[in-house]
PDB file of N, CA and C in Angstrom:
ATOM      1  N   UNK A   1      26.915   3.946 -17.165  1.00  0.00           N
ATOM      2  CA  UNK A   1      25.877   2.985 -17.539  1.00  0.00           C
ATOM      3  C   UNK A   1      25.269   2.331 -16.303  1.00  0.00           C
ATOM      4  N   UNK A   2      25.854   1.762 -15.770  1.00  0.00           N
ATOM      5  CA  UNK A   2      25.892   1.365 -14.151  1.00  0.00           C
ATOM      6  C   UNK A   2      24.789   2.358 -13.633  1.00  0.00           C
ATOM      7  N   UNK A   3      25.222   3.523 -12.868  1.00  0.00           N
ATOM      8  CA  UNK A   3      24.566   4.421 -12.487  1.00  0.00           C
ATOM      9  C   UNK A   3      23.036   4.254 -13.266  1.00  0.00           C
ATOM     10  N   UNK A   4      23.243   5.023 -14.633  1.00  0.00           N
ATOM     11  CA  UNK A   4      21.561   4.822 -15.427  1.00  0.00           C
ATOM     12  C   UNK A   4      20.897   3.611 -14.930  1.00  0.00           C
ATOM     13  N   UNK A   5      21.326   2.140 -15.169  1.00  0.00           N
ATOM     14  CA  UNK A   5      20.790   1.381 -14.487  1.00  0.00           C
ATOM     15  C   UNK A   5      20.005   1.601 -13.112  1.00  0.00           C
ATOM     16  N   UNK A   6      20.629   1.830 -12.233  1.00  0.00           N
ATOM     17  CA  UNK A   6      19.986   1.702 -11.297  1.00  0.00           C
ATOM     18  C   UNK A   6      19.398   2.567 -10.518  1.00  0.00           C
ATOM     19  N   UNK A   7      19.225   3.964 -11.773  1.00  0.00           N
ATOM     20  CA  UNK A   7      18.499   4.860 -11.307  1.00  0.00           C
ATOM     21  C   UNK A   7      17.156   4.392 -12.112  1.00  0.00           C
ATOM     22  N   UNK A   8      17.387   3.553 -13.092  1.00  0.00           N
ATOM     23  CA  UNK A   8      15.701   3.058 -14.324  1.00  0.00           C
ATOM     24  C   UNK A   8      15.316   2.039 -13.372  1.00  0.00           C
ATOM     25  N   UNK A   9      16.087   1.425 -12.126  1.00  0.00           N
ATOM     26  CA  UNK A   9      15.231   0.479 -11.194  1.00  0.00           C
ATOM     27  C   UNK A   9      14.746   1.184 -10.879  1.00  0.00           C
ATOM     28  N   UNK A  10      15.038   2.384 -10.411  1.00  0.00           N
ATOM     29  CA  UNK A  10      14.665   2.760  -8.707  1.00  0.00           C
ATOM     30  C   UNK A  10      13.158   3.529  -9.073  1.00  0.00           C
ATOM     31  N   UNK A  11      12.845   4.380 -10.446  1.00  0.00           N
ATOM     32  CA  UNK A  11      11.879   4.719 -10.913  1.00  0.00           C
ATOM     33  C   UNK A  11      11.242   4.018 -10.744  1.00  0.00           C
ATOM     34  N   UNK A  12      11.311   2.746 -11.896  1.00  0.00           N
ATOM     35  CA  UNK A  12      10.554   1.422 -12.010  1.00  0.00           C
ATOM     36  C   UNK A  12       9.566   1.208 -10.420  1.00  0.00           C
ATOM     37  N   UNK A  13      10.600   1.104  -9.614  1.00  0.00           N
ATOM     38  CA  UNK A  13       9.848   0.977  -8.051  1.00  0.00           C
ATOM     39  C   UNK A  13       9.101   1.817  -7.241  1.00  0.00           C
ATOM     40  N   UNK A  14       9.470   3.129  -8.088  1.00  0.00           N
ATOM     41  CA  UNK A  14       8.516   3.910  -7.482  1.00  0.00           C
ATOM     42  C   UNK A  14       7.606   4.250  -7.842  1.00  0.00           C
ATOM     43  N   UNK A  15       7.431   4.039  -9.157  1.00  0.00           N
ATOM     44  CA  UNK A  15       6.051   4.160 -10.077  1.00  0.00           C
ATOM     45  C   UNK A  15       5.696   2.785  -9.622  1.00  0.00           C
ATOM     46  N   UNK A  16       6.073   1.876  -9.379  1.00  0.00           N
ATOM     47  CA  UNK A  16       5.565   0.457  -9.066  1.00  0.00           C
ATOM     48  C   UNK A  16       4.087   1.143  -6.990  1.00  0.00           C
ATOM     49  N   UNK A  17       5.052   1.489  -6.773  1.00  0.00           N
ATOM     50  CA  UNK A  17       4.566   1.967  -4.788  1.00  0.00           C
ATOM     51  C   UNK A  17       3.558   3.148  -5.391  1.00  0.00           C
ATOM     52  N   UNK A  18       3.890   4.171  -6.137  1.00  0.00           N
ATOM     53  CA  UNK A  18       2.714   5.328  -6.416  1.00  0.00           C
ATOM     54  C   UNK A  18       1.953   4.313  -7.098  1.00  0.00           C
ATOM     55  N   UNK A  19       1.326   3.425  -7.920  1.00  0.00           N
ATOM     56  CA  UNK A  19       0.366   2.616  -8.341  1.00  0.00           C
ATOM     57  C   UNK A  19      -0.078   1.987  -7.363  1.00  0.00           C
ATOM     58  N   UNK A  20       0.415   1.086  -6.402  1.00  0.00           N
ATOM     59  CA  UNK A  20       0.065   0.986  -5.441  1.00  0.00           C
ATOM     60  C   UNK A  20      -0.935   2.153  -4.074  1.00  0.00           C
ATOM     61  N   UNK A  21      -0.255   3.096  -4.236  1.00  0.00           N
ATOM     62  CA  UNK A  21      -0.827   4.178  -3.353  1.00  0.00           C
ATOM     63  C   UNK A  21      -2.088   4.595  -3.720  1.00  0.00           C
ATOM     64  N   UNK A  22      -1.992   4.665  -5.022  1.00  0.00           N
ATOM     65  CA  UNK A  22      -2.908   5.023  -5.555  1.00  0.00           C
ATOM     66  C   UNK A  22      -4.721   4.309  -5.493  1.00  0.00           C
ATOM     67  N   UNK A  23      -4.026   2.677  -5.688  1.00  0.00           N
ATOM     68  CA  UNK A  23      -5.063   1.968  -5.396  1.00  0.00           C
ATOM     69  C   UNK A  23      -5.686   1.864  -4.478  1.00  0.00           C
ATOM     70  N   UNK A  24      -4.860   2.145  -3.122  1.00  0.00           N
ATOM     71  CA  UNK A  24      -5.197   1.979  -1.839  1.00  0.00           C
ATOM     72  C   UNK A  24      -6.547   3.517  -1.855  1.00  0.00           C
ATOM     73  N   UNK A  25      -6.415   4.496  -2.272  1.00  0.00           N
ATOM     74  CA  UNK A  25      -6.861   5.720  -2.003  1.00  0.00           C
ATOM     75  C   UNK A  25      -8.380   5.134  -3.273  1.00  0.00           C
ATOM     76  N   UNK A  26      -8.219   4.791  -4.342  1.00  0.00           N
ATOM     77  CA  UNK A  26      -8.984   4.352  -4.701  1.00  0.00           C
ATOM     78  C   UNK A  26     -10.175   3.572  -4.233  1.00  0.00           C
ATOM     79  N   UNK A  27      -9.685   2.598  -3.491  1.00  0.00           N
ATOM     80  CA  UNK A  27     -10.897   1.237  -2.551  1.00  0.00           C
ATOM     81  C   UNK A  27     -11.229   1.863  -1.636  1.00  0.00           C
ATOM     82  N   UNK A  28     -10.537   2.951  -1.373  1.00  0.00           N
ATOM     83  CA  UNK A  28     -11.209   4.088   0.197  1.00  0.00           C
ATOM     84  C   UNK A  28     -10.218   3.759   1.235  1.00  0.00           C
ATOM     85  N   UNK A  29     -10.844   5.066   1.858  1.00  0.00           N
ATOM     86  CA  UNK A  29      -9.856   4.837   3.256  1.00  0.00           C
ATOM     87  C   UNK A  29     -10.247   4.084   4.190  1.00  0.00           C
ATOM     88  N   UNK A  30     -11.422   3.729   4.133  1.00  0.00           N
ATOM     89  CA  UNK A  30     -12.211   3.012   5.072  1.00  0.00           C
ATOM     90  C   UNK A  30     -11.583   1.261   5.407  1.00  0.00           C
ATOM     91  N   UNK A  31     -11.038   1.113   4.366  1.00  0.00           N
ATOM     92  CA  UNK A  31      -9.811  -0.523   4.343  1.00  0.00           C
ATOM     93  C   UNK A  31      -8.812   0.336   5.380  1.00  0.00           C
ATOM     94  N   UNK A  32      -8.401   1.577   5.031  1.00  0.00           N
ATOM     95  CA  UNK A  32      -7.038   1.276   5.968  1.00  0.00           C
ATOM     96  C   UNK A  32      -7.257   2.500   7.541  1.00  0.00           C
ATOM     97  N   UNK A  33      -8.429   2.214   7.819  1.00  0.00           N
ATOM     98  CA  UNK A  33      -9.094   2.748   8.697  1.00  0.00           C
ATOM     99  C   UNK A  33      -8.436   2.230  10.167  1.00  0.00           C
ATOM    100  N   UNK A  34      -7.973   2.539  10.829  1.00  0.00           N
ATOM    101  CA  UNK A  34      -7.176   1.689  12.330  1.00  0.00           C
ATOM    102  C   UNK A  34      -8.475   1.768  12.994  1.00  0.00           C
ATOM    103  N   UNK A  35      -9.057   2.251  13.448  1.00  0.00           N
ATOM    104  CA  UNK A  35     -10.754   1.468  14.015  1.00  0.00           C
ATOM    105  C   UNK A  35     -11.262   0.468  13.891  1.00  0.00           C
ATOM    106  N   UNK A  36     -11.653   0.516  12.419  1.00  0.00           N
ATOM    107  CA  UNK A  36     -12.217  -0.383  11.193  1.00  0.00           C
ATOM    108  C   UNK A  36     -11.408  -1.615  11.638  1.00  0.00           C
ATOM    109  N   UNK A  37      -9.956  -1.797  11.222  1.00  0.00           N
ATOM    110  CA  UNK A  37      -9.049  -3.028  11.347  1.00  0.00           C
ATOM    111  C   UNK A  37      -9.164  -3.543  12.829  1.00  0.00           C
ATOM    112  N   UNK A  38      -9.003  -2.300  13.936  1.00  0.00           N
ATOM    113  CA  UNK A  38      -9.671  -2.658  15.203  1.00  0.00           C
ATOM    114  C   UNK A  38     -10.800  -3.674  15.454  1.00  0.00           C
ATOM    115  N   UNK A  39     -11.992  -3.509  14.705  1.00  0.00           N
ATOM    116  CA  UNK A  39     -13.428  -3.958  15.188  1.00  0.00           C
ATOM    117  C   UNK A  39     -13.149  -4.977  14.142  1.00  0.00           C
ATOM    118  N   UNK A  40     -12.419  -5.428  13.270  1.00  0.00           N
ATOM    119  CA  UNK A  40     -12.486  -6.469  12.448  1.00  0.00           C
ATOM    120  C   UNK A  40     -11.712  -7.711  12.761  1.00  0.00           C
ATOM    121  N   UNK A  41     -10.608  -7.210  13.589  1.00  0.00           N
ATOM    122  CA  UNK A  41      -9.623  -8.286  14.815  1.00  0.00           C
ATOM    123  C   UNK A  41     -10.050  -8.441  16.052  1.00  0.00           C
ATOM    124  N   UNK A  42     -11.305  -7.611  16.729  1.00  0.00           N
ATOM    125  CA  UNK A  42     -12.005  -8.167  17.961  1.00  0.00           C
ATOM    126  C   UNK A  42     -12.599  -9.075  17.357  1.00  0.00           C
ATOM    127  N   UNK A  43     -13.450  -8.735  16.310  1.00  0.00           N
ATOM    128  CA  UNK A  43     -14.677  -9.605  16.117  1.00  0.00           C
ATOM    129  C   UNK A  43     -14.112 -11.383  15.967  1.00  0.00           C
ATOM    130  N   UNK A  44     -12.715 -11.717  15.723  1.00  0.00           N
ATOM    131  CA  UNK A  44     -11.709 -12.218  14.945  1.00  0.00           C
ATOM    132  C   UNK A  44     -11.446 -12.947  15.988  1.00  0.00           C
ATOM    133  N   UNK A  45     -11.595 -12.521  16.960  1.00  0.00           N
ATOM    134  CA  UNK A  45     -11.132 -13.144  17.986  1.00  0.00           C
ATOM    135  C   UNK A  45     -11.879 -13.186  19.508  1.00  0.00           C
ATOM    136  N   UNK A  46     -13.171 -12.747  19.069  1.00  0.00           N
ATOM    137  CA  UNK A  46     -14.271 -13.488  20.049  1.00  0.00           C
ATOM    138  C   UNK A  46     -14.783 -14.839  19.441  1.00  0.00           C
ATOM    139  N   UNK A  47     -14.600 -14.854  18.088  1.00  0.00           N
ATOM    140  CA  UNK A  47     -14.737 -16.021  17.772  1.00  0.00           C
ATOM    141  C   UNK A  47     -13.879 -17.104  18.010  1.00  0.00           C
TER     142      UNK A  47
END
């Protein structure tokens, strides 16, 4: 029982991170762009 348990977390969490992943690929890659985040923390900090 034990075991079942905490193999129905561990799903739970990973269908929890693939929903997540998913969203990220959804809004574009352009959010998780390392350039993009680049020119958005200069700008961040000429100010």
């Amino acid at each position: 029982d034990r075991v079942n348990s905490i193999s129905n977390e561990d799903s739970e969490y990973y269908a929890l991170i693939n929903q997540r992943e998913v969203q990220k690929l959804k809004e574009g890659p352009i959010l998780w762009d390392p350039s993009f985040l680049q020119m958005e923390r200069t700008e961040i900090e000429s100010d």
